[in-house]
C-alpha atoms as a PDB file:
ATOM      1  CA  UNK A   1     105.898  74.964  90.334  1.00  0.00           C
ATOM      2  CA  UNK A   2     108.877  77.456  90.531  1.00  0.00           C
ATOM      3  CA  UNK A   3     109.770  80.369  92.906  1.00  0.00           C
ATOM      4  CA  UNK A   4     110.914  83.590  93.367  1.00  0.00           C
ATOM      5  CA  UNK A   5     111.105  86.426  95.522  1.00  0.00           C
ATOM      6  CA  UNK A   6     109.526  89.902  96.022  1.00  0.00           C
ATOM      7  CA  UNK A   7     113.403  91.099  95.536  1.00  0.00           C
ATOM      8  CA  UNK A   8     114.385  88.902  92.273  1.00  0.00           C
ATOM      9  CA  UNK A   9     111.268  90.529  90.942  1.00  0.00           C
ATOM     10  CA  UNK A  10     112.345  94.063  92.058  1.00  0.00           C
ATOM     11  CA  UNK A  11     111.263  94.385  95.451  1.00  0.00           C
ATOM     12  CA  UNK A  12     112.392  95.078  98.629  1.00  0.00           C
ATOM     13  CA  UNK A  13     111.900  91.717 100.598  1.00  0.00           C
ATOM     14  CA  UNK A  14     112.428  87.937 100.397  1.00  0.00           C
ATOM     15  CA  UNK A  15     109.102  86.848 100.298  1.00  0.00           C
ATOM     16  CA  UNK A  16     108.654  83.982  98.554  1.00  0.00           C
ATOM     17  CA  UNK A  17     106.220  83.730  95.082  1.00  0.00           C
ATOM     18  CA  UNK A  18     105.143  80.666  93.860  1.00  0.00           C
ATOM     19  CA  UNK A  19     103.435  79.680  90.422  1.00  0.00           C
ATOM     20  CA  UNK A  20     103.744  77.190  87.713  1.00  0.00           C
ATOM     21  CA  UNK A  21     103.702  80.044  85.007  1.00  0.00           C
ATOM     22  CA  UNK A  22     105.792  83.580  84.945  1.00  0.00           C
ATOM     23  CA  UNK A  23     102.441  85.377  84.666  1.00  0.00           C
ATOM     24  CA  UNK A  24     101.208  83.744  87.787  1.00  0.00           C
ATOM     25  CA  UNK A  25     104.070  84.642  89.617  1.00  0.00           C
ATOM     26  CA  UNK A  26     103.883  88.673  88.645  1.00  0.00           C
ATOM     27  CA  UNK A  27     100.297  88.719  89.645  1.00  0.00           C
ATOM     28  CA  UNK A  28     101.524  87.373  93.169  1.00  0.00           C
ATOM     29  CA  UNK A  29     103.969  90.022  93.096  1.00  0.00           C
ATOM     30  CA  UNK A  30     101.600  92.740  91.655  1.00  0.00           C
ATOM     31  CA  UNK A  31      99.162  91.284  94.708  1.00  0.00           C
ATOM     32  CA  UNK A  32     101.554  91.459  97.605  1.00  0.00           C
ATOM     33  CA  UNK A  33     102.873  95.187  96.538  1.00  0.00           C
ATOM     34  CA  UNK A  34      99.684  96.243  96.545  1.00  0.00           C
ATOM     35  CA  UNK A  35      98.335  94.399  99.920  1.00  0.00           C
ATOM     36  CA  UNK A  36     101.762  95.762 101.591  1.00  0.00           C
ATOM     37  CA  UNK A  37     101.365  99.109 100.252  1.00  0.00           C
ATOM     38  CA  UNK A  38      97.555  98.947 101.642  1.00  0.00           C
ATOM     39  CA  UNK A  39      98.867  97.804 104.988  1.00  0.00           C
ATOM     40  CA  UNK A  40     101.221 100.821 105.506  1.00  0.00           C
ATOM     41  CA  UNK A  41     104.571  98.978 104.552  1.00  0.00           C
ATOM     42  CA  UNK A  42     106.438 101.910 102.733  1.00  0.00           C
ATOM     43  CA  UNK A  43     109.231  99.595 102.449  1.00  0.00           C
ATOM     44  CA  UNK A  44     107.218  98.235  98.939  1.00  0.00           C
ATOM     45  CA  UNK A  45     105.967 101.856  98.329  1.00  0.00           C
ATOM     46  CA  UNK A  46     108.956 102.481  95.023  1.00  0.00           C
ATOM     47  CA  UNK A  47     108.306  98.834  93.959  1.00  0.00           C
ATOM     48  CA  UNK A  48     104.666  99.297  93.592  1.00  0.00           C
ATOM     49  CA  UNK A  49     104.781 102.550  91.934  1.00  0.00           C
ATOM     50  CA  UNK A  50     107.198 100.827  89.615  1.00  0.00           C
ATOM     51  CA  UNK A  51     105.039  97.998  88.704  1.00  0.00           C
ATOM     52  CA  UNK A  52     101.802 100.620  88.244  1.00  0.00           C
ATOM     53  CA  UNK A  53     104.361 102.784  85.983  1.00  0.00           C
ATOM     54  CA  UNK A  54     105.456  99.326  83.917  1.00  0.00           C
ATOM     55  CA  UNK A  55     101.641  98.972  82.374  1.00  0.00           C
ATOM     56  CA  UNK A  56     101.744 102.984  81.185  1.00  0.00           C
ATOM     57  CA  UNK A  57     105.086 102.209  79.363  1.00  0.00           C
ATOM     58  CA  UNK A  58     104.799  99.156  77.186  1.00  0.00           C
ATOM     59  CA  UNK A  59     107.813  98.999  75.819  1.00  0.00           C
ATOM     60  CA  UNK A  60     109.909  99.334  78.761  1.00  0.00           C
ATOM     61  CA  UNK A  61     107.403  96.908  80.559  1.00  0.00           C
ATOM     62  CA  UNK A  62     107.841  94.395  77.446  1.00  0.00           C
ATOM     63  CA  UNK A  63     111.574  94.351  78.350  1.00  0.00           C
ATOM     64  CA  UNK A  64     111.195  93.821  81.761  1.00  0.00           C
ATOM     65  CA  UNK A  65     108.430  91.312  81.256  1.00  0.00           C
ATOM     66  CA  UNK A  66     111.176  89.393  79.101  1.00  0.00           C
ATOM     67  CA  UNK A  67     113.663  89.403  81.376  1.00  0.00           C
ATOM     68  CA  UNK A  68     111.403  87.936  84.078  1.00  0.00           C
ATOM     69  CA  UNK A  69     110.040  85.093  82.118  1.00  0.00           C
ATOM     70  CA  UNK A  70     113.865  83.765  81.315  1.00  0.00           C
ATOM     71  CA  UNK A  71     114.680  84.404  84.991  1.00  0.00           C
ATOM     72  CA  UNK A  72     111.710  82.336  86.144  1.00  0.00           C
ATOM     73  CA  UNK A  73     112.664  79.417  83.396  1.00  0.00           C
ATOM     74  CA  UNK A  74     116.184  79.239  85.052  1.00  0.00           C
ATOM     75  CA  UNK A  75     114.812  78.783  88.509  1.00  0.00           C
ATOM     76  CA  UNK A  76     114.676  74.667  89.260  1.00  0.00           C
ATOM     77  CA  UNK A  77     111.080  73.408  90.178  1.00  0.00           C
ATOM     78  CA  UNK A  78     110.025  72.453  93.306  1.00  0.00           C
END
């Protein structure tokens, strides 16, 4: 199990997000922008609109995608 924050993933808080794969810690991300977003926090409003805007450009979302699987390998396990 590894973690990482809202921020490390391109947010704007230090929530943590916890998963034993990469992909499982995007879809926590993709899940809290969109729950804070729902709730009225336009803190996370640019960070969700970015992550809805990744899927329409695969390329650019392939890249970032990258980079966030090697980041989450070089976090230490919990």
């Amino acid at each position: 199990m590894k973690t990482m924050t809202c921020r490390q993933l391109g947010g704007p808080c230090d929530l943590e997000l916890s998963g034993a794969t990469a992909d499982e810690v995007i879809k926590a991300q993709d899940r809290h922008l969109r729950e804070a977003v729902a709730a009225g926090d336009s803190a996370h409003e640019a960070a969700h609109e970015e992550m809805k805007a990744r899927w329409r450009r695969p390329l650019r979302a392939m890249g970032w995608y990258r980079d966030t699987k090697k980041a989450f390998a070089e976090q230490p396990s919990r």
